[in-house]
Protein backbone atom coordinates (compact mmCIF):
# COMPACT_ATOMS: atom_id res chain seq x y z
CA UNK A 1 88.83 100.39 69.57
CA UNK A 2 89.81 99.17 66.26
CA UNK A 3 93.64 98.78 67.19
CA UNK A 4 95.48 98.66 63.35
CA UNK A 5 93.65 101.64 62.30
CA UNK A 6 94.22 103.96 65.12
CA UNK A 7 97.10 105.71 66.59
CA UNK A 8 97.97 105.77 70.36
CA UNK A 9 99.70 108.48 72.58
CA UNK A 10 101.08 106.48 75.70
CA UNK A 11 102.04 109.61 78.21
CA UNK A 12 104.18 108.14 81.11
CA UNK A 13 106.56 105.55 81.42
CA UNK A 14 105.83 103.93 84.51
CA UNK A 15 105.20 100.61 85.16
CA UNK A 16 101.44 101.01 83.87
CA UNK A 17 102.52 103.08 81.01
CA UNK A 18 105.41 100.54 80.22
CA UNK A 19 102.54 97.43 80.01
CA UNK A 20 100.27 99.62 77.88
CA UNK A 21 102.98 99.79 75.08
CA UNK A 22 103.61 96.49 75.29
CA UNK A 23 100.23 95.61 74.96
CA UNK A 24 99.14 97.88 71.70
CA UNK A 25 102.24 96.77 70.81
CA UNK A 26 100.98 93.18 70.40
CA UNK A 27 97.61 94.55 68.96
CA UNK A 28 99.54 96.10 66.30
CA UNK A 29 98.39 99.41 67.03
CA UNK A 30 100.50 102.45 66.06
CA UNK A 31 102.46 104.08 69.45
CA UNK A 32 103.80 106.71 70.47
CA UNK A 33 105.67 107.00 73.65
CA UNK A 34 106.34 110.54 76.00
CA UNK A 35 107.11 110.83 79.78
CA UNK A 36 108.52 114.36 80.33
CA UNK A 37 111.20 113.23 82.88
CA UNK A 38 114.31 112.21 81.46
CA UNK A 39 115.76 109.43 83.84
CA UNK A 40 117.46 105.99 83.46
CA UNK A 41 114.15 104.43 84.45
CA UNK A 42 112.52 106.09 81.25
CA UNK A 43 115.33 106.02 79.33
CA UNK A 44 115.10 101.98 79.91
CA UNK A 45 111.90 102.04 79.14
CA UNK A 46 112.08 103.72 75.58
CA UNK A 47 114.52 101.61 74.35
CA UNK A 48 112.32 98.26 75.45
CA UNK A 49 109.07 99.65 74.12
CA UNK A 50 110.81 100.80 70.32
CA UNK A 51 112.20 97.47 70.18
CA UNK A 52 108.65 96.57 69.82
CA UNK A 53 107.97 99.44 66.77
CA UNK A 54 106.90 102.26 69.76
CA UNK A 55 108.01 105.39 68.68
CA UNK A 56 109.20 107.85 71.70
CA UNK A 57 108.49 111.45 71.14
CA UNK A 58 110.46 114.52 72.21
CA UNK A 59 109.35 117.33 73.84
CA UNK A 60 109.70 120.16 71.19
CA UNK A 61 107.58 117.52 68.86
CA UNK A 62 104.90 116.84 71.55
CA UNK A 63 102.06 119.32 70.32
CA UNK A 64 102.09 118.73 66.35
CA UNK A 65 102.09 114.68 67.06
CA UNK A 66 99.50 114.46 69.65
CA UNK A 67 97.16 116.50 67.33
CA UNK A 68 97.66 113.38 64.89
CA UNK A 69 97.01 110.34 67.85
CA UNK A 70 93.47 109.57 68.14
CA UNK A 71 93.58 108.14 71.64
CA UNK A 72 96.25 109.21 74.55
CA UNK A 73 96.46 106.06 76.89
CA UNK A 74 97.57 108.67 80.35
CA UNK A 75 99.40 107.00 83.52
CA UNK A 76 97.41 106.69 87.04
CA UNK A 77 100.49 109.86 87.84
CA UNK A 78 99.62 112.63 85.19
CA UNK A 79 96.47 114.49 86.86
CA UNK A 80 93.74 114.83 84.23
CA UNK A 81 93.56 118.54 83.93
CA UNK A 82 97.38 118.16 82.77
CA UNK A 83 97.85 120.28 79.86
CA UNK A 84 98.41 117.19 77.59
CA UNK A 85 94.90 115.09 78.64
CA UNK A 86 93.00 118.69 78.33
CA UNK A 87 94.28 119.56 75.08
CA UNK A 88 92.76 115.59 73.96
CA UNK A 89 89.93 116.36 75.99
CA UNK A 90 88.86 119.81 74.18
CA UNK A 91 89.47 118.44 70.57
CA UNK A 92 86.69 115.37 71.41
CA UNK A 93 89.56 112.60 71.57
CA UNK A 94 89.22 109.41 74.15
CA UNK A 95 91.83 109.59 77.25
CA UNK A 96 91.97 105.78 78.54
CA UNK A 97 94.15 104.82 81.17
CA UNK A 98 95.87 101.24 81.28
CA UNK A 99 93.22 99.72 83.26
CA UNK A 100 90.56 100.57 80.55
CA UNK A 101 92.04 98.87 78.09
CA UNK A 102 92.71 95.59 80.66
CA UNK A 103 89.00 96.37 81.36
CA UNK A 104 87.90 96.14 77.53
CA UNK A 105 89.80 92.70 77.20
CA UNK A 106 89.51 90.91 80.52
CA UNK A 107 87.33 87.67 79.73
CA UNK A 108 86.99 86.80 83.53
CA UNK A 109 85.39 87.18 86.29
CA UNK A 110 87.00 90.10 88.41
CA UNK A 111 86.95 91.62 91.97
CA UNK A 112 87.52 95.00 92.28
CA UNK A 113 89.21 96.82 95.44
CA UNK A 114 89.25 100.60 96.27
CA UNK A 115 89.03 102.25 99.26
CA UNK A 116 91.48 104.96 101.06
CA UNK A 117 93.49 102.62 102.83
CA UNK A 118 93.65 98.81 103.29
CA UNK A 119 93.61 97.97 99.49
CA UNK A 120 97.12 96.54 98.98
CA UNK A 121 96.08 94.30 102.19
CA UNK A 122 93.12 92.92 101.11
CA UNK A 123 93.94 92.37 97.48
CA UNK A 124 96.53 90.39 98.65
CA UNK A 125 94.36 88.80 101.50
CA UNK A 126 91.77 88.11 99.09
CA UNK A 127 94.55 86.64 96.37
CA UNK A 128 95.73 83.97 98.97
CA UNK A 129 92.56 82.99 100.05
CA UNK A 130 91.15 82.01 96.39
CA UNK A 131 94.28 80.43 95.70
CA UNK A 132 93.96 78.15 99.09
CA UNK A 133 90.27 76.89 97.43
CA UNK A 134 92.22 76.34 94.67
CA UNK A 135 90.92 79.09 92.17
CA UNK A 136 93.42 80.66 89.23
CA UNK A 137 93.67 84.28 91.34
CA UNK A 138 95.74 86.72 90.26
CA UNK A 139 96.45 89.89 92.05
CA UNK A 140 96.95 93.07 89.09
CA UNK A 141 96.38 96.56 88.94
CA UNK A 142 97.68 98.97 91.03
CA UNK A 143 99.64 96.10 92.96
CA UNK A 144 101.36 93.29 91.59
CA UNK A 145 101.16 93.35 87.48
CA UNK A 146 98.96 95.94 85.45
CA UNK A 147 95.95 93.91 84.27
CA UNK A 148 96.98 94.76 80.91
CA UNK A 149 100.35 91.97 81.72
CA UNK A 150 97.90 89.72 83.28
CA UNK A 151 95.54 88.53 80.38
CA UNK A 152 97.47 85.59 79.43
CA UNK A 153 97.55 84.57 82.55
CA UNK A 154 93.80 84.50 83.93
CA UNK A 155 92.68 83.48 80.61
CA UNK A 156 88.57 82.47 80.84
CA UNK A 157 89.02 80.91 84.12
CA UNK A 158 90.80 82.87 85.90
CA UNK A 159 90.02 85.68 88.70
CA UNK A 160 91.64 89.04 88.34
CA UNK A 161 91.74 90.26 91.66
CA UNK A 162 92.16 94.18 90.80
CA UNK A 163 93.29 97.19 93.74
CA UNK A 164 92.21 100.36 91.52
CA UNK A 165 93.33 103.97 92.98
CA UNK A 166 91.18 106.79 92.32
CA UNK A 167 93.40 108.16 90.14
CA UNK A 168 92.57 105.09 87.77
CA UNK A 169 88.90 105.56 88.48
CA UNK A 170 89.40 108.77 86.43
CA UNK A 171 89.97 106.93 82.96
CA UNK A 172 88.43 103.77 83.53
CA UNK A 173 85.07 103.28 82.25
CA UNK A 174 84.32 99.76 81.31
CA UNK A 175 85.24 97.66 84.14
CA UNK A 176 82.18 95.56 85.28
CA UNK A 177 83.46 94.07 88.74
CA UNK A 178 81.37 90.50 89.70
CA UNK A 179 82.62 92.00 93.29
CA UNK A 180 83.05 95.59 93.65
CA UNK A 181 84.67 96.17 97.50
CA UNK A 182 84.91 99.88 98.67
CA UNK A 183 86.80 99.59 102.26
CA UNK A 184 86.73 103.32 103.19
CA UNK A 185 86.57 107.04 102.27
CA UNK A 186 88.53 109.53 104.55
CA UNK A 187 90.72 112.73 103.21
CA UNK A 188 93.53 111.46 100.37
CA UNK A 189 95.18 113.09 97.69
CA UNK A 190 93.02 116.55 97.96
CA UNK A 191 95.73 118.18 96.03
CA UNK A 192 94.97 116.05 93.26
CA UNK A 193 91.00 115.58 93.25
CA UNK A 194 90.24 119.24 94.93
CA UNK A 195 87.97 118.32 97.40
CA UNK A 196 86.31 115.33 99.36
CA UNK A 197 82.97 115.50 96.63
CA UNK A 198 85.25 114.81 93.84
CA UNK A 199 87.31 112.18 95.42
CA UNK A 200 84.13 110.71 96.66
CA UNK A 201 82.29 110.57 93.62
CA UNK A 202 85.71 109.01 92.20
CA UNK A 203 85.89 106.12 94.70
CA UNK A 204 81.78 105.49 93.50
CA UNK A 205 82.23 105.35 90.11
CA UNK A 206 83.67 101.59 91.23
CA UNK A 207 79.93 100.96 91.19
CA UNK A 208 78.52 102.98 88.27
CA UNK A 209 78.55 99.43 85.61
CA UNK A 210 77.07 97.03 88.77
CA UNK A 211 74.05 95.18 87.54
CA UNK A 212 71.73 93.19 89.75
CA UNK A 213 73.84 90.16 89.32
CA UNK A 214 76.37 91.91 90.28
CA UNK A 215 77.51 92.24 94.03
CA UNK A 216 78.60 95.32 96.00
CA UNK A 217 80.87 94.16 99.30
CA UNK A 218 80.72 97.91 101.63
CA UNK A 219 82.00 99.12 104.94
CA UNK A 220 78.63 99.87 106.98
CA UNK A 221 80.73 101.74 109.34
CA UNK A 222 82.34 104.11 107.41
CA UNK A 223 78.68 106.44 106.28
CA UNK A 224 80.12 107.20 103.33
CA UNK A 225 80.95 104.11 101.90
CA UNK A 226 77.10 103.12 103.47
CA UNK A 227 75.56 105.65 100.97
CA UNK A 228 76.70 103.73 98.29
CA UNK A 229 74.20 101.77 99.08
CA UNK A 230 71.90 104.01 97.48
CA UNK A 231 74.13 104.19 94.03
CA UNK A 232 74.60 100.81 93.07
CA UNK A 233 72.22 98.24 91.28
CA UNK A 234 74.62 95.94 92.40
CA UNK A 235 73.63 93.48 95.52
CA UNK A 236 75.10 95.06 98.63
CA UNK A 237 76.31 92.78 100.92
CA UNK A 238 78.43 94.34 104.16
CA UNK A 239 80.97 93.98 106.42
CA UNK A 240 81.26 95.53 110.31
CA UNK A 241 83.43 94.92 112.97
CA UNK A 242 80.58 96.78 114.85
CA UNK A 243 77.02 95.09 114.17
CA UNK A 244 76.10 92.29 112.95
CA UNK A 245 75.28 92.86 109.25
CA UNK A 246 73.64 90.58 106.53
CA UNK A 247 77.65 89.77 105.54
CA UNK A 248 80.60 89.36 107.24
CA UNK A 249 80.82 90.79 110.52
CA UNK A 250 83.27 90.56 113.89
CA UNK A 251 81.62 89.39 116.94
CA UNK A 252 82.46 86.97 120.08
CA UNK A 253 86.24 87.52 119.49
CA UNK A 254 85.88 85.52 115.64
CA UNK A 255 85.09 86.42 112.13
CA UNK A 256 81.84 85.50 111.48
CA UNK A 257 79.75 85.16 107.60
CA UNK A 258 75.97 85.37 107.86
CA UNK A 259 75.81 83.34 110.76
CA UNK A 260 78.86 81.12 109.95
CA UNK A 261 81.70 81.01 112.12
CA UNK A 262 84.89 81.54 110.01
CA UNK A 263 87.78 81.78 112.52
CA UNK A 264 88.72 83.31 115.83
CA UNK A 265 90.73 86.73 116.23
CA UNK A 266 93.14 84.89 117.90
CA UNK A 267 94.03 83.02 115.17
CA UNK A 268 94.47 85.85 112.92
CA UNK A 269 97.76 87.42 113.12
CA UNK A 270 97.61 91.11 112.02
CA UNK A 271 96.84 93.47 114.89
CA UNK A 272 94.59 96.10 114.59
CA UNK A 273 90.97 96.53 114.26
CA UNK A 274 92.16 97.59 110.45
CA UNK A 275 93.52 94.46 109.62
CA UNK A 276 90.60 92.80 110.89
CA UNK A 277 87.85 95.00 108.80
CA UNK A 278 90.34 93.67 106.07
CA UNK A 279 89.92 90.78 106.76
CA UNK A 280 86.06 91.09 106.93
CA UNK A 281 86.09 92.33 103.33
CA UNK A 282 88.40 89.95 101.78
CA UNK A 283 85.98 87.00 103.86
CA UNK A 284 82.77 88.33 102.00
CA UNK A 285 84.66 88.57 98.77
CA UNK A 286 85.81 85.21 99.06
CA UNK A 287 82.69 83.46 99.69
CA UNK A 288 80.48 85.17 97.00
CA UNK A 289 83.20 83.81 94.46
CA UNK A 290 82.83 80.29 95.92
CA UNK A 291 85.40 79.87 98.42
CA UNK A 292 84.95 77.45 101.46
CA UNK A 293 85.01 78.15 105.44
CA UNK A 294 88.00 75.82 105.39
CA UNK A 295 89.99 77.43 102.72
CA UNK A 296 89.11 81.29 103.83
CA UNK A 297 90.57 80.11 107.37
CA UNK A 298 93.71 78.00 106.35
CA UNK A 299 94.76 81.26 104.69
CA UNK A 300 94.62 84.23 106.84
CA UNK A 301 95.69 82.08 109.57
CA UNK A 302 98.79 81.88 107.64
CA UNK A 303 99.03 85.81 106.29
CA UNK A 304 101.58 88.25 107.05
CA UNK A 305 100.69 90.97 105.73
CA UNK A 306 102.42 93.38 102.84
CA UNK A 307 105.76 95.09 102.91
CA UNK A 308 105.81 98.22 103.96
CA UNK A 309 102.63 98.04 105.95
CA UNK A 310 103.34 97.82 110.25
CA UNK A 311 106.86 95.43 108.78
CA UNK A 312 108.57 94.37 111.87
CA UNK A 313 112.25 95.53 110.44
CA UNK A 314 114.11 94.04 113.63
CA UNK A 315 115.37 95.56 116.57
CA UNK A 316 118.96 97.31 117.65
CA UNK A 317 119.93 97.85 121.82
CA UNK A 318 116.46 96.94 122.49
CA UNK A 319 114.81 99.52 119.54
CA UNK A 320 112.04 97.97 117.27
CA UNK A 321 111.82 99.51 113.75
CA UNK A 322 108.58 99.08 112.19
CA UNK A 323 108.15 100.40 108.66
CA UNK A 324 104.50 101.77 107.65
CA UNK A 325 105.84 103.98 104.69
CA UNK A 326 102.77 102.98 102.70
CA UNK A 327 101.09 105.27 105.44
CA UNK A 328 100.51 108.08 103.22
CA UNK A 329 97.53 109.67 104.28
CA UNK A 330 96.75 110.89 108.16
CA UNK A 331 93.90 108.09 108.33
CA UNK A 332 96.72 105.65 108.07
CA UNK A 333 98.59 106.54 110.43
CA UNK A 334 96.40 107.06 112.60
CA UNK A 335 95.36 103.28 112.65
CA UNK A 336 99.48 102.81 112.77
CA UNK A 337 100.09 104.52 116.32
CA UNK A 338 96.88 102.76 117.67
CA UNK A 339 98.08 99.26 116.76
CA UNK A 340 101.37 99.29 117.91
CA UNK A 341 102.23 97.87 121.70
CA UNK A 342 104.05 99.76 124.06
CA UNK A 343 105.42 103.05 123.34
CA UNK A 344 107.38 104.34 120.81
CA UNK A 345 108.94 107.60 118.58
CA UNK A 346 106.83 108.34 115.40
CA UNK A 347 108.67 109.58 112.12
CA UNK A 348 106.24 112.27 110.64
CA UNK A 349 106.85 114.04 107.30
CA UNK A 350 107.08 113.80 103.09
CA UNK A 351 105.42 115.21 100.28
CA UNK A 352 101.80 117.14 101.29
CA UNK A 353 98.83 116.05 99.75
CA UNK A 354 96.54 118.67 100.92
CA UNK A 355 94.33 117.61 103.96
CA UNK A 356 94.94 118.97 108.14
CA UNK A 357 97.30 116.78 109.85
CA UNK A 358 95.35 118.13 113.41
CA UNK A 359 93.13 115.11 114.06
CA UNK A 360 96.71 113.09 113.73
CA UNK A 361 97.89 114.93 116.67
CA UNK A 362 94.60 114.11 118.08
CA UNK A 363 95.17 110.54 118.37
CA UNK A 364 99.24 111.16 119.05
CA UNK A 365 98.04 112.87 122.57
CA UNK A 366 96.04 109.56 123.74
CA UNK A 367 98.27 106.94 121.81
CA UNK A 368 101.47 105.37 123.14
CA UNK A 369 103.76 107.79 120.90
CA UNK A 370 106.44 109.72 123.03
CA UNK A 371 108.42 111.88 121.00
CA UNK A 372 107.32 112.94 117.10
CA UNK A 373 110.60 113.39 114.76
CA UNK A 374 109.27 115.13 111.89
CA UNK A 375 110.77 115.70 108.43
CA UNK A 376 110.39 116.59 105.03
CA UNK A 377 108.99 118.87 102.54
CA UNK A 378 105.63 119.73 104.30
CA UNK A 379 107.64 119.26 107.90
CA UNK A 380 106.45 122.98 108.80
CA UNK A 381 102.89 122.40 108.12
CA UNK A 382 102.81 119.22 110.51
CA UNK A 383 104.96 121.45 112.79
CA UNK A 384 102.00 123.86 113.28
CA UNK A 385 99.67 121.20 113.34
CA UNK A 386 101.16 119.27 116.34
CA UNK A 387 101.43 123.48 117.81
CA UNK A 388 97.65 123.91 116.91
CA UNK A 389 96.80 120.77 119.21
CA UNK A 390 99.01 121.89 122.49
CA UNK A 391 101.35 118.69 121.62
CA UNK A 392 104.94 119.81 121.68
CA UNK A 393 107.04 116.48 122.26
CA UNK A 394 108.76 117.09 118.53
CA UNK A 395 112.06 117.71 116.95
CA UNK A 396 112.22 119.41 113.41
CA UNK A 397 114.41 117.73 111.06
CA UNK A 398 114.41 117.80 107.53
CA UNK A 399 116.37 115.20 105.22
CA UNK A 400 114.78 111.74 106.08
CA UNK A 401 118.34 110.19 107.11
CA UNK A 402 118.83 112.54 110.18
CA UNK A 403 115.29 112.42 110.93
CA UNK A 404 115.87 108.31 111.49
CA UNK A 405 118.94 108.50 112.97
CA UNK A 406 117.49 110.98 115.62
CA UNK A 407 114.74 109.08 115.91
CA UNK A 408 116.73 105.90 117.11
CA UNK A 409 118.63 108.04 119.67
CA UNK A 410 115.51 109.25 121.09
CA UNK A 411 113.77 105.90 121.28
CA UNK A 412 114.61 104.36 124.67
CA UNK A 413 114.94 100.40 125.61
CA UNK A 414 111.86 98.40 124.69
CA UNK A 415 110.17 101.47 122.57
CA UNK A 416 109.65 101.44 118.87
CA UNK A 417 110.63 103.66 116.03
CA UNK A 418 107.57 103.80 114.34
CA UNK A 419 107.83 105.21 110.00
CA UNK A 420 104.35 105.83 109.43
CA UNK A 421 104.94 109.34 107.48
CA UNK A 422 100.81 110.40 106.56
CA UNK A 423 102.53 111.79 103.70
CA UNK A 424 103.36 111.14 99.65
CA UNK A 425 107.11 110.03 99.67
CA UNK A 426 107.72 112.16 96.54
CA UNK A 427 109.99 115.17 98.03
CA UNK A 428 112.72 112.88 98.47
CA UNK A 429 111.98 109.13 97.01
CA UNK A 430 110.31 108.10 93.89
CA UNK A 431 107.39 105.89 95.84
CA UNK A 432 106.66 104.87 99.56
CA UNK A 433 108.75 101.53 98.91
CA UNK A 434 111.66 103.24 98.06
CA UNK A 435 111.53 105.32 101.58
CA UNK A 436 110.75 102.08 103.24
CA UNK A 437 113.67 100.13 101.54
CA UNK A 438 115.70 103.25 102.82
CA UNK A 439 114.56 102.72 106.39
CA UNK A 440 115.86 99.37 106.50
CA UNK A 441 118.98 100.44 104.88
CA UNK A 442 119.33 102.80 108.20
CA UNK A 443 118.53 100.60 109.92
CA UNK A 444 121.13 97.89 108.94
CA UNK A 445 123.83 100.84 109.29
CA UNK A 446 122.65 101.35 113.01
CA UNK A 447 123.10 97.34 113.69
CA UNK A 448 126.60 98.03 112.20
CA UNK A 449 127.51 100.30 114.52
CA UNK A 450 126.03 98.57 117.52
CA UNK A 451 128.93 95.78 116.62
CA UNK A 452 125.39 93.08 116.46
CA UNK A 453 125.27 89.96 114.03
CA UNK A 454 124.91 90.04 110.45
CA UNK A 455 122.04 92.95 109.49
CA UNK A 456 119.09 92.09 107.21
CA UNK A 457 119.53 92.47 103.23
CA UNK A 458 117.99 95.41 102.36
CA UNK A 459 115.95 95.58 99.36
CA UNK A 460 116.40 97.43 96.14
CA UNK A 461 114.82 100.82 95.75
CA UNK A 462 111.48 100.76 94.09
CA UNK A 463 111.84 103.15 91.32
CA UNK A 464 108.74 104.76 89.49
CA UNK A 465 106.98 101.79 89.85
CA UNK A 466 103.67 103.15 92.27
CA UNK A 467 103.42 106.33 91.51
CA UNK A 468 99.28 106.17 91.26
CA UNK A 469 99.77 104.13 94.98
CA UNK A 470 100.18 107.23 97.31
């Protein structure tokens, strides 16, 4: 890209779209900004990107300018066969996304994370641990900052430690991981990608610039993930928590690194055989960019996991709240009602992102879950799923507030009310923090009634910050 002598399109003001302006911006590249939602969080973002010479487009001008841009830069949230990318598409124009241009002008070493579920974890995981052996890590992407903010920052000697979505993986082209990490492939955003091929192929294409010095860190449990083998140039190395693999592997109660002994389970403490295949990942990552036994341990000894993920809220008349709103998919939650102790009542329900919510109610029947409040937008299609399976402990009950509060009433003594949706929070919220922050807020009002001690602060709502995260 020659940046002075071409002329950008940035469509969507998000947080990734936000960072791409900024950074043409810098490059002195001519910008033009659209998001076609009109909301203070745009609106805010207009006026910060034209202080730096961006020029926002309206809607009714749209068509004649983007025939003039020679490049549309599209957020992770506008689906490629949007009317915008295909126009670009069909008149032989590039369509980046933000993380292609990080890509383009990262000048370190990176580790790249995809995966259905577990990313945000063990980006983070991974982030702590390489800062414990003392390494400039810095987590970007789809959590924390876009890579795009981040270039300063990591410099030459730096590691960018990037989560990418698959909905990145659909504009970015360039990046050349030194670690590419693929945690798992089970049903996601099918309304978006179609079908499992194409979201498959998607998650791959993490792979598709691996050279043999490169190294490929897969699941050998999950057989999809395995068959990468077969796709990548890249050196595979693995990670099981069921055999043990040349990699890191769970075995004897510890976590375990081709035959080194890295720490025992009991010092780990996330619960879940999720956490720990986390874990596993982040421990191969680590060590094939140099970090020692001693620092890998010191730090997930000490890790508490992300917000929003199995968060311990607190507890009203004997009621624990545990917020898992970044369960957006059915294979999340799943893992959610198998991890928690003792029984408790399961808030169901959001935006639907196209896949059978049966096998949930698989693992509801033979879990600890009680009662199943469910909610939402796609409340009636989880409704005859729970039917389909012969599982009838539910109530129906659309806005999320009631569907908390009734949740809390049912919940008995020494039970749990469990937020682990399997769905997109976008019927109702602007991103899964925002429906977590809300849960907390509910709660706090319920501690308030009970006459207890001061409640926890609840956290400001999210905004449009995540919108490629669900």
């Amino acid at each position: 890209m020659l940046f002075t002598r071409q002329t950008f399109l940035v469509a969507g003001l998000s947080r990734s779209g936000i960072a791409a302006g900024e950074y043409l911006a810098a490059q002195g590249a001519k910008v033009y900004l659209y998001d076609d939602v009109d909301d203070e969080n745009v609106r805010s973002a207009i006026e910060r990107l034209s202080r730096l010479g961006c020029v926002p487009v309206p809607k009714d001008e749209l068509k004649e300018r983007a025939q003039r841009c020679d490049i549309l830069v599209l957020s992770p949230g506008i689906p490629v066969d949007h009317p915008l990318p295909v126009s670009f598409k069909r008149a032989g124009k590039r369509i980046v996304g933000e993380a292609e241009l990080g890509a383009l002008a990262l000048r370190c070493p990176v580790v790249a994370v995809t995966g259905t579920n577990g990313k945000t974890t063990t980006v983070t995981m991974l982030e702590s641990i390489l800062k414990a052996a003392g390494k400039n890590a810095v987590a970007c992407g789809n959590v924390g900052k876009p890579i795009t903010a981040c270039l300063k920052e990591l410099g030459e000697d730096g590691i960018a430690v990037a989560e990418i979505s698959s909905f990145q993986l659909e504009t970015l082209y360039s990046l050349r991981p030194h670690v590419a990490v693929i945690l798992n492939v089970t049903e996601d955003h099918l309304n978006r990608h179609y079908n499992m091929e194409n979201y498959i192929y998607l998650k791959s294409r993490l792979l598709k610039n691996s050279a043999e010095s490169e190294f490929a860190v897969l699941n050998y449990d999950d057989p999809i993930v395995r068959g990468f083998d077969e796709k990548t140039k890249a050196t595979t190395v693995w990670f099981s928590m069921k055999e043990k693999v040349e990699g890191a592997y769970f075995a004897e109660n510890a976590f375990w690194f081709f035959g080194e002994r890295i720490l025992s389970a009991d010092e780990f403490p996330l619960e879940g055989d999720h956490n720990r295949a986390n874990a596993l990942a982040a421990i191969a990552s680590a060590k094939l960019m140099g970090a020692g036994n001693a620092a890998i341990a010191a730090a997930l000894k000490t890790f508490r996991g992300v917000k929003h993920r199995m968060e311990r809220v607190g507890e009203v008349n004997g009621v624990t709240f545990i917020d898992d709103s970044k369960a957006t998919n059915v294979d999340s939650a799943i893992k959610a009602i198998g991890s928690v102790r003792g029984e408790s009542v399961l808030l169901l329900g959001g935006k639907d992102k196209g896949y059978s919510y049966e096998p949930l109610f698989d693992a509801v029947k033979t879990s600890g879950v009680v009662h199943t409040v469910i909610y939402g937008e796609n409340a009636f299609r989880i409704l005859n799923a729970a039917l389909s399976r012969g599982y009838s402990s539910v109530t129906l009950c659309r806005p999320f507030d009631i569907a908390v509060r009734v949740a809390y009433l049912t919940a008995r003594r020494g039970q749990s009310v469990l937020l682990s949706p399997a769905s997109a929070s976008f019927d109702a919220f602007s991103s899964y923090e925002e429906r977590g922050n809300r849960f907390a807020e509910l709660y706090n009002t319920f501690v308030k009634e009970a006459g207890r001690a001061e409640p926890i602060p609840a956290l400001p709502a999210a905004g449009r910050e995540r919108e490629e995260a669900e």
